[in-house]
Protein backbone atom coordinates (compact mmCIF):
# COMPACT_ATOMS: atom_id res chain seq x y z
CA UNK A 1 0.00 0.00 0.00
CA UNK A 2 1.49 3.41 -0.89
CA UNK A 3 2.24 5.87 1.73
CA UNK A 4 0.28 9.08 2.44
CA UNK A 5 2.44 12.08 1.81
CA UNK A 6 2.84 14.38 4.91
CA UNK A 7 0.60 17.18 4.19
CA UNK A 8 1.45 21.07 5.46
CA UNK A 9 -1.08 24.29 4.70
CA UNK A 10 0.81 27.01 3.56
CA UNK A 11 -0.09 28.84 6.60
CA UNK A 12 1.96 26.28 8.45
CA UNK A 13 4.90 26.67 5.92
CA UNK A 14 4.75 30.28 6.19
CA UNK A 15 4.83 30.20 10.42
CA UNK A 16 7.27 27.72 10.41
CA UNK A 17 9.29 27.26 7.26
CA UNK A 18 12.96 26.63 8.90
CA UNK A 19 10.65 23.59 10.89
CA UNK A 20 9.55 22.56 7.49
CA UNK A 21 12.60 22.31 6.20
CA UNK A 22 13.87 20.59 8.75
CA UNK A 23 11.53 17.57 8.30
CA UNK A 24 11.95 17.43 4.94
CA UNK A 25 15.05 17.06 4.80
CA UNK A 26 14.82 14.80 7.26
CA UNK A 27 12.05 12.35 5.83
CA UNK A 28 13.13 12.48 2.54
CA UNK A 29 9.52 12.24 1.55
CA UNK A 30 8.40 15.09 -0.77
CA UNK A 31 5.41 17.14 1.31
CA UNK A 32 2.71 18.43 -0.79
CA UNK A 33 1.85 21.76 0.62
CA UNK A 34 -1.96 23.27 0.58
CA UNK A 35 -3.60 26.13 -0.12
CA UNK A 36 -7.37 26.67 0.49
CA UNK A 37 -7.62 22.49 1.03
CA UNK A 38 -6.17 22.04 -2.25
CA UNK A 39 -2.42 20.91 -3.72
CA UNK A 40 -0.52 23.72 -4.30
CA UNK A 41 2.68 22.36 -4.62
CA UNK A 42 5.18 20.17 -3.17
CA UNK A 43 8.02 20.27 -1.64
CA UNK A 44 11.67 18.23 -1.60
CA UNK A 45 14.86 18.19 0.20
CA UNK A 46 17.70 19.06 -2.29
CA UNK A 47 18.77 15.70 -1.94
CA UNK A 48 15.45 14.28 -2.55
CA UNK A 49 15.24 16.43 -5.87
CA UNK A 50 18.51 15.97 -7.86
CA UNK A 51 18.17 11.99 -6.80
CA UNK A 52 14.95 12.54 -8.55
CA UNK A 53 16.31 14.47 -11.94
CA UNK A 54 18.74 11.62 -12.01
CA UNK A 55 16.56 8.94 -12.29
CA UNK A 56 14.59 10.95 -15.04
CA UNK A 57 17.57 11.89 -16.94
CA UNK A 58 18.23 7.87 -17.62
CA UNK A 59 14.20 7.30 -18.39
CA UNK A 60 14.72 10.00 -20.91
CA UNK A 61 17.77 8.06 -22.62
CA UNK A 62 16.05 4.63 -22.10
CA UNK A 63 13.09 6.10 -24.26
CA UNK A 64 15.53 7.60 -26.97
CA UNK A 65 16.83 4.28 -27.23
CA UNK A 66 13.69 2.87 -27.51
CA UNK A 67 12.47 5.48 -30.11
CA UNK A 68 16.20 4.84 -32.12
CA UNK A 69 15.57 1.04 -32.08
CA UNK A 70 11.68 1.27 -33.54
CA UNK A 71 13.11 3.63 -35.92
CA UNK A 72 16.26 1.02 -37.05
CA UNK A 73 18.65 3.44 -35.59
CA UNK A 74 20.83 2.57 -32.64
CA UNK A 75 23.69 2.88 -30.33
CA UNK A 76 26.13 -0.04 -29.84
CA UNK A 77 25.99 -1.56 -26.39
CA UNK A 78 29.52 -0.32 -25.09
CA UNK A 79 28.55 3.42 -26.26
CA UNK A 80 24.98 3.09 -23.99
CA UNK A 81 26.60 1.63 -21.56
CA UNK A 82 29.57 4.29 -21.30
CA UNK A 83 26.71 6.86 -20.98
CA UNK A 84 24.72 5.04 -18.19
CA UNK A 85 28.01 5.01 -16.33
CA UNK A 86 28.60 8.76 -16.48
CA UNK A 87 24.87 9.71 -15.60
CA UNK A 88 25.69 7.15 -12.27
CA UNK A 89 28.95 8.49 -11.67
CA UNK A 90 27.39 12.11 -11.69
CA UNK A 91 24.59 10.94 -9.40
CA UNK A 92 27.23 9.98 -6.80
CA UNK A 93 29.24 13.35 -6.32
């Protein structure tokens, strides 16, 4: 069963925002913050975020591939894999 995301009105943010951050960053669980009972946005550590771009950055090339291979263009396997290295090795520092 999926988790319920922590939940914080904007009033709340606005009163306590260093608090907020603090948990945040602590949970590592994005909080969606509220406005007038409704999503407004949400919220991430730093952390939280760039592990987040990362993982979209390599969705992005998996789908070029896929689009390349459909189309009968390509990338040999020690090129793609070169690539997937560097995204991980970025993700790390």
């Amino acid at each position: 069963m999926a988790k319920l995301p922590q939940i914080i009105p904007v009033t709340d943010l606005r009163q306590d925002a260093a608090g907020v951050l603090k948990r945040v960053s602590e949970s590592r669980e994005p909080f969606v913050i509220t406005q007038r009972g409704r999503a407004a946005a949400v919220l991430l550590s730093a952390e939280e975020y760039q592990r987040v771009e990362s993982e979209r950055q390599i969705l992005r090339l998996l789908a070029q591939g896929e689009k390349e291979i459909i189309e009968g263009r390509g990338t040999d396997l020690d090129t793609v894999l070169a690539e997937a290295d560097a995204l991980l090795a970025d993700e790390d520092s």
